[in-house]
N, C-alpha and C. Protein backbone atom coordinates (compact mmCIF):
# COMPACT_ATOMS: atom_id res chain seq x y z
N UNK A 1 0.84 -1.19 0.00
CA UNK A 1 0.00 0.00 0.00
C UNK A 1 0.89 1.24 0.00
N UNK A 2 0.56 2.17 -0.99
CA UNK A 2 1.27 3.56 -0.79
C UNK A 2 0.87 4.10 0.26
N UNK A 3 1.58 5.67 0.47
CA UNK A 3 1.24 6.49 1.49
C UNK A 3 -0.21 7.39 0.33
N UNK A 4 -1.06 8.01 1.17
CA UNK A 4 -2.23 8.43 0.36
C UNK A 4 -2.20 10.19 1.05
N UNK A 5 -2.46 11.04 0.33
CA UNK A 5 -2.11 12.39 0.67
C UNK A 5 -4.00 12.43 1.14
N UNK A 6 -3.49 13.33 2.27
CA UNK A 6 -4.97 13.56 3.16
C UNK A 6 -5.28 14.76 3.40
N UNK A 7 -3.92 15.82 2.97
CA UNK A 7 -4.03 17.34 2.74
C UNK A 7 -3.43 17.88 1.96
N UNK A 8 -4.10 18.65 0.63
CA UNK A 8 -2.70 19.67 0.27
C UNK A 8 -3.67 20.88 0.12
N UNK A 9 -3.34 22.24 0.37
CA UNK A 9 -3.05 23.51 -0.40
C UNK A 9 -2.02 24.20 -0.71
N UNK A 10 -2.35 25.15 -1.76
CA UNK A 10 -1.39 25.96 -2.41
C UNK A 10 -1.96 27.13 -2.51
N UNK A 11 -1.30 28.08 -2.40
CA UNK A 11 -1.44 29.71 -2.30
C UNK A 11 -0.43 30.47 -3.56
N UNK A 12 -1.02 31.16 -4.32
CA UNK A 12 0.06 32.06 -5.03
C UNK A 12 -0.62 33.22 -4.66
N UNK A 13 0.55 34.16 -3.91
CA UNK A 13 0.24 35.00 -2.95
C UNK A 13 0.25 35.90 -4.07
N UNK A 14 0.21 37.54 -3.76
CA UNK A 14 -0.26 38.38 -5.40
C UNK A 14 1.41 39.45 -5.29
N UNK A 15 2.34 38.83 -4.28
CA UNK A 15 3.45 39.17 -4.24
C UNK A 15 4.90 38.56 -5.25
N UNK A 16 4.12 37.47 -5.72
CA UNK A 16 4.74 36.45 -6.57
C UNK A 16 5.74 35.30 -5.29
N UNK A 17 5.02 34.58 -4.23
CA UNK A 17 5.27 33.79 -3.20
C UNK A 17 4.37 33.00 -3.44
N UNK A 18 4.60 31.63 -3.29
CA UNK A 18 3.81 30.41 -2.90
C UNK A 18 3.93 30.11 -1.41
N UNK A 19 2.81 29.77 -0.58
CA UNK A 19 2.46 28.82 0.17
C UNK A 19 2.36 27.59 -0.32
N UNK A 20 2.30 26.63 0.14
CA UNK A 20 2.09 25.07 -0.52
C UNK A 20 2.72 24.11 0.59
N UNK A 21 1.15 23.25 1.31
CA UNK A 21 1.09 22.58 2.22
C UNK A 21 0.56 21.28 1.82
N UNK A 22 1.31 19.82 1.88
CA UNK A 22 0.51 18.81 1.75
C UNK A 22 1.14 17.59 2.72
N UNK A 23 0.27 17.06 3.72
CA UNK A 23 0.54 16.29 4.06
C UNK A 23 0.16 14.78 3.44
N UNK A 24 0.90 13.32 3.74
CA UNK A 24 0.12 12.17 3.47
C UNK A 24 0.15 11.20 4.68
N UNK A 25 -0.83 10.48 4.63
CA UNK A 25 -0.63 9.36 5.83
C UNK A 25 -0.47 7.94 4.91
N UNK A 26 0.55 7.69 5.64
CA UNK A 26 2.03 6.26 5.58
C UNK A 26 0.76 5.33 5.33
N UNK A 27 1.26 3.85 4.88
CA UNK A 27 0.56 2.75 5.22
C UNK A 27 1.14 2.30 6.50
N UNK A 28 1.95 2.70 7.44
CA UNK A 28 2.21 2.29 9.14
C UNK A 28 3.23 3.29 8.95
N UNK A 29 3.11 3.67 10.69
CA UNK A 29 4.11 4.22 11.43
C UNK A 29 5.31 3.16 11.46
N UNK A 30 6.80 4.34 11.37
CA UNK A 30 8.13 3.45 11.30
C UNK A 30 8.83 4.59 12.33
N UNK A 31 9.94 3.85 12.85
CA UNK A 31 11.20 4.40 13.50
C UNK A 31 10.93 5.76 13.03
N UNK A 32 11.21 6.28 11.93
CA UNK A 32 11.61 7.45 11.34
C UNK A 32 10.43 8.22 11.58
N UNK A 33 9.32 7.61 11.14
CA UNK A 33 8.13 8.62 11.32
C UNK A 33 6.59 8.12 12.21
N UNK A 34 7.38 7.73 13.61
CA UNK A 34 5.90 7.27 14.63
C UNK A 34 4.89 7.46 14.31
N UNK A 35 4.36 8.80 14.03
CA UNK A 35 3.35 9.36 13.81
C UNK A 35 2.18 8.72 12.53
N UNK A 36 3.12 8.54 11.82
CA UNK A 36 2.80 7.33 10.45
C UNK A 36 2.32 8.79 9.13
N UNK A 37 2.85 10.05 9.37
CA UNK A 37 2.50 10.78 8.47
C UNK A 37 3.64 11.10 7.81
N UNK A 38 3.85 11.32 6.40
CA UNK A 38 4.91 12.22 5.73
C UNK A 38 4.25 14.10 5.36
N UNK A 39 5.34 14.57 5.33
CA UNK A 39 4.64 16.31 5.09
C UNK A 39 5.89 17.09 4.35
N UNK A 40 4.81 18.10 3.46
CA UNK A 40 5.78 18.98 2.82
C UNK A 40 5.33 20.44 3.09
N UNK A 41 6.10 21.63 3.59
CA UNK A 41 5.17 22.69 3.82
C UNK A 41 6.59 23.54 2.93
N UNK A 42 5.81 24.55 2.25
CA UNK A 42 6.92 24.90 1.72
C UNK A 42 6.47 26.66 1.73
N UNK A 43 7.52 27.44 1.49
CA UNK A 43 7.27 29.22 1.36
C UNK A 43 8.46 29.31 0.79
N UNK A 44 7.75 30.40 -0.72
CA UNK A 44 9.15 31.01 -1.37
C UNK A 44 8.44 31.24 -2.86
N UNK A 45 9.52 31.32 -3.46
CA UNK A 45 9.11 31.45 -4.82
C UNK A 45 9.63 30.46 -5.69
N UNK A 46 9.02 30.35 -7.06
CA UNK A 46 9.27 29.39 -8.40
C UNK A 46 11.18 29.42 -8.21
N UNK A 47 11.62 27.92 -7.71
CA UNK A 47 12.71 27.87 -7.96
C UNK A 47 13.45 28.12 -6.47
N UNK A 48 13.00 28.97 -5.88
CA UNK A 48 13.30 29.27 -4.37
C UNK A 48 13.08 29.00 -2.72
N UNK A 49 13.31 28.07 -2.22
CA UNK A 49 12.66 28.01 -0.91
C UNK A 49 13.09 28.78 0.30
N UNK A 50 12.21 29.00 1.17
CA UNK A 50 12.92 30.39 2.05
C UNK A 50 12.15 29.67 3.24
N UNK A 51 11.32 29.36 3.25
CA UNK A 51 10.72 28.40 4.42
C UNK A 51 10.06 26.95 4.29
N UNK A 52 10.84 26.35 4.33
CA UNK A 52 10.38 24.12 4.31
C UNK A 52 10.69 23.35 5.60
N UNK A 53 9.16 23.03 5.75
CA UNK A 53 9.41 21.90 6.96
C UNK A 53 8.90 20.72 5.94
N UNK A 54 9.70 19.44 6.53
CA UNK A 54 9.24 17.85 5.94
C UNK A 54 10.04 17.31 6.61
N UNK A 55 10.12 15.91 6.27
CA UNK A 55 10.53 14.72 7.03
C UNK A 55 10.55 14.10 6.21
N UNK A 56 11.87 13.96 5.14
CA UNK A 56 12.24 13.32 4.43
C UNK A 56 12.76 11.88 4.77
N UNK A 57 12.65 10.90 4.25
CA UNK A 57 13.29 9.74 4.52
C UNK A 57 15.04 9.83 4.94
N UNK A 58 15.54 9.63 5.93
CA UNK A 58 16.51 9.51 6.49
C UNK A 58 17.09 10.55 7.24
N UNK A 59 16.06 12.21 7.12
CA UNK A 59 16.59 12.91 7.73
C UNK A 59 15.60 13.53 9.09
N UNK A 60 15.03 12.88 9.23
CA UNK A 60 14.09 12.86 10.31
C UNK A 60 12.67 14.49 9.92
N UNK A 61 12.33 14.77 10.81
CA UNK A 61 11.77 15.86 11.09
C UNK A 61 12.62 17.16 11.06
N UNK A 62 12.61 17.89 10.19
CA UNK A 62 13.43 19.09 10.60
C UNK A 62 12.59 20.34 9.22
N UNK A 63 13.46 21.25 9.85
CA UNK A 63 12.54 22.35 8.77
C UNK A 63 14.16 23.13 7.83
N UNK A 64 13.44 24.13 7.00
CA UNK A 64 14.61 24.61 6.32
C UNK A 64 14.11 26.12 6.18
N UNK A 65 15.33 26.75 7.23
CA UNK A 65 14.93 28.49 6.89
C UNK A 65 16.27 29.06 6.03
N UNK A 66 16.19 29.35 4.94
CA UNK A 66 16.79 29.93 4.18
C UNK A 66 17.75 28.80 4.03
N UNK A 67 18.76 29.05 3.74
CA UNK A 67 19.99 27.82 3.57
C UNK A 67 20.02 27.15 4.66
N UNK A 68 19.60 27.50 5.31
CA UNK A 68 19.85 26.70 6.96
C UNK A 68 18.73 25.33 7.06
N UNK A 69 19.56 24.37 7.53
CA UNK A 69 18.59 23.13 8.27
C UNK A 69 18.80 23.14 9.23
N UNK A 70 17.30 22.92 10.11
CA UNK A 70 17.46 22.80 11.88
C UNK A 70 16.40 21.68 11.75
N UNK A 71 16.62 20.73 12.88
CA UNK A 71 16.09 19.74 13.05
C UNK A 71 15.01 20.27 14.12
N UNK A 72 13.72 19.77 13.70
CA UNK A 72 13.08 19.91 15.03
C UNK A 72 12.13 19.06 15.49
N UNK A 73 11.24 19.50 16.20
CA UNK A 73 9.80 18.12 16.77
C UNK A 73 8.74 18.24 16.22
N UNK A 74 8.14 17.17 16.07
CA UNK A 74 6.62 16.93 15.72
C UNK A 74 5.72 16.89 16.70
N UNK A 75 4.70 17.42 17.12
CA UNK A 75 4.33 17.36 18.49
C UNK A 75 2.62 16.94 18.05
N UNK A 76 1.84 17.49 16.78
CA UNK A 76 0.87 17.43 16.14
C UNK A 76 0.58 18.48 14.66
N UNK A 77 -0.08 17.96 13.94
CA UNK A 77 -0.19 18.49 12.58
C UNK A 77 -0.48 20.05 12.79
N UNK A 78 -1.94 20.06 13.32
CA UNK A 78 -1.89 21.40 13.62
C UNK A 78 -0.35 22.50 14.57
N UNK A 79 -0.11 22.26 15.49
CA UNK A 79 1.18 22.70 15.35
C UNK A 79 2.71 22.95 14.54
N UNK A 80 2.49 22.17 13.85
CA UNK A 80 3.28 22.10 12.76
C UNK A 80 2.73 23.23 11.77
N UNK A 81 1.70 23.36 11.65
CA UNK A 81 1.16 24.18 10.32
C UNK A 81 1.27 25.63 11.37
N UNK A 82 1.44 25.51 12.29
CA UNK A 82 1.21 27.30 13.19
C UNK A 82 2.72 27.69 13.82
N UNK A 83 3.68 26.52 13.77
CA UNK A 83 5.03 27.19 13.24
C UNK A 83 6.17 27.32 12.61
N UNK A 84 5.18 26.60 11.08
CA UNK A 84 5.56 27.15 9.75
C UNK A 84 4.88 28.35 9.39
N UNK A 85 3.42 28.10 9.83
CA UNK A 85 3.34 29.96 9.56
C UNK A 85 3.77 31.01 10.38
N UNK A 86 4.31 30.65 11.62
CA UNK A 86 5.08 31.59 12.38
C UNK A 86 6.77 32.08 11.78
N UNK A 87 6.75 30.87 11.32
CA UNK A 87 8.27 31.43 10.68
C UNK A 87 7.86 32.14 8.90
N UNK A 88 6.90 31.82 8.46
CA UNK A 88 7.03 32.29 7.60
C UNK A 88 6.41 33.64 7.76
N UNK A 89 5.63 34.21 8.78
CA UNK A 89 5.35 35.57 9.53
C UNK A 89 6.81 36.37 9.61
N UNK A 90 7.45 35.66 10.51
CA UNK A 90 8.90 36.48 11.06
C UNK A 90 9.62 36.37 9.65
N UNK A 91 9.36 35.84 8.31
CA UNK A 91 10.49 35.92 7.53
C UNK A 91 9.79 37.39 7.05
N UNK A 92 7.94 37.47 6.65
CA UNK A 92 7.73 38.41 6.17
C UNK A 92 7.65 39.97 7.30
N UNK A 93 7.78 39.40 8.01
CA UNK A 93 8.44 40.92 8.77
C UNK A 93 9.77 41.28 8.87
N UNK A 94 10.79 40.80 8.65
CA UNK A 94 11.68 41.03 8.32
C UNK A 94 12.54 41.32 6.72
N UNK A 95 12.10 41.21 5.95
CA UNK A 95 11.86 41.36 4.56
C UNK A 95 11.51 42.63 4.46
């Protein structure tokens, strides 16, 4: 059984920025991902990422702000989606 996607949106903001959120749920939870979900949350533009959280196969849970990778926790979906939009808040206030 594949993993089956159970959320996505996408935003093209009128700044020329995408939002673009999709999670899927696993056919079972593994070591790597208890939870049994995979996720892609992404902010930036065509070609550019400036804010990505996922949990790629082998690199656990972690997010990506600008060139930078920081590893972090999964605690629940909804949290996850409130601080990727928190960081992608603090990127657009600082911008």
């Amino acid at each position: 059984m594949e993993a089956r996607r159970i959320f996505h949106d996408k935003a093209s903001l009128p700044d020329g920025f995408i939002v673009e959120m999709t999670t899927w749920q696993l056919p079972e939870p593994s070591m790597e991902r208890p939870h049994g979900l995979k996720y892609s949350l992404f902010f930036g533009r065509e070609g550019r990422r400036i804010v990505g959280y996922d949990n790629e196969r082998g690199k656990g849970y972690h997010k990506h702000l600008d060139e930078k990778e920081v590893a972090c926790c999964f605690v629940s979906v909804e949290q996850l989606v409130a601080d990727f939009l928190a960081d992608v808040q603090r990127w657009n206030g600082a911008s």
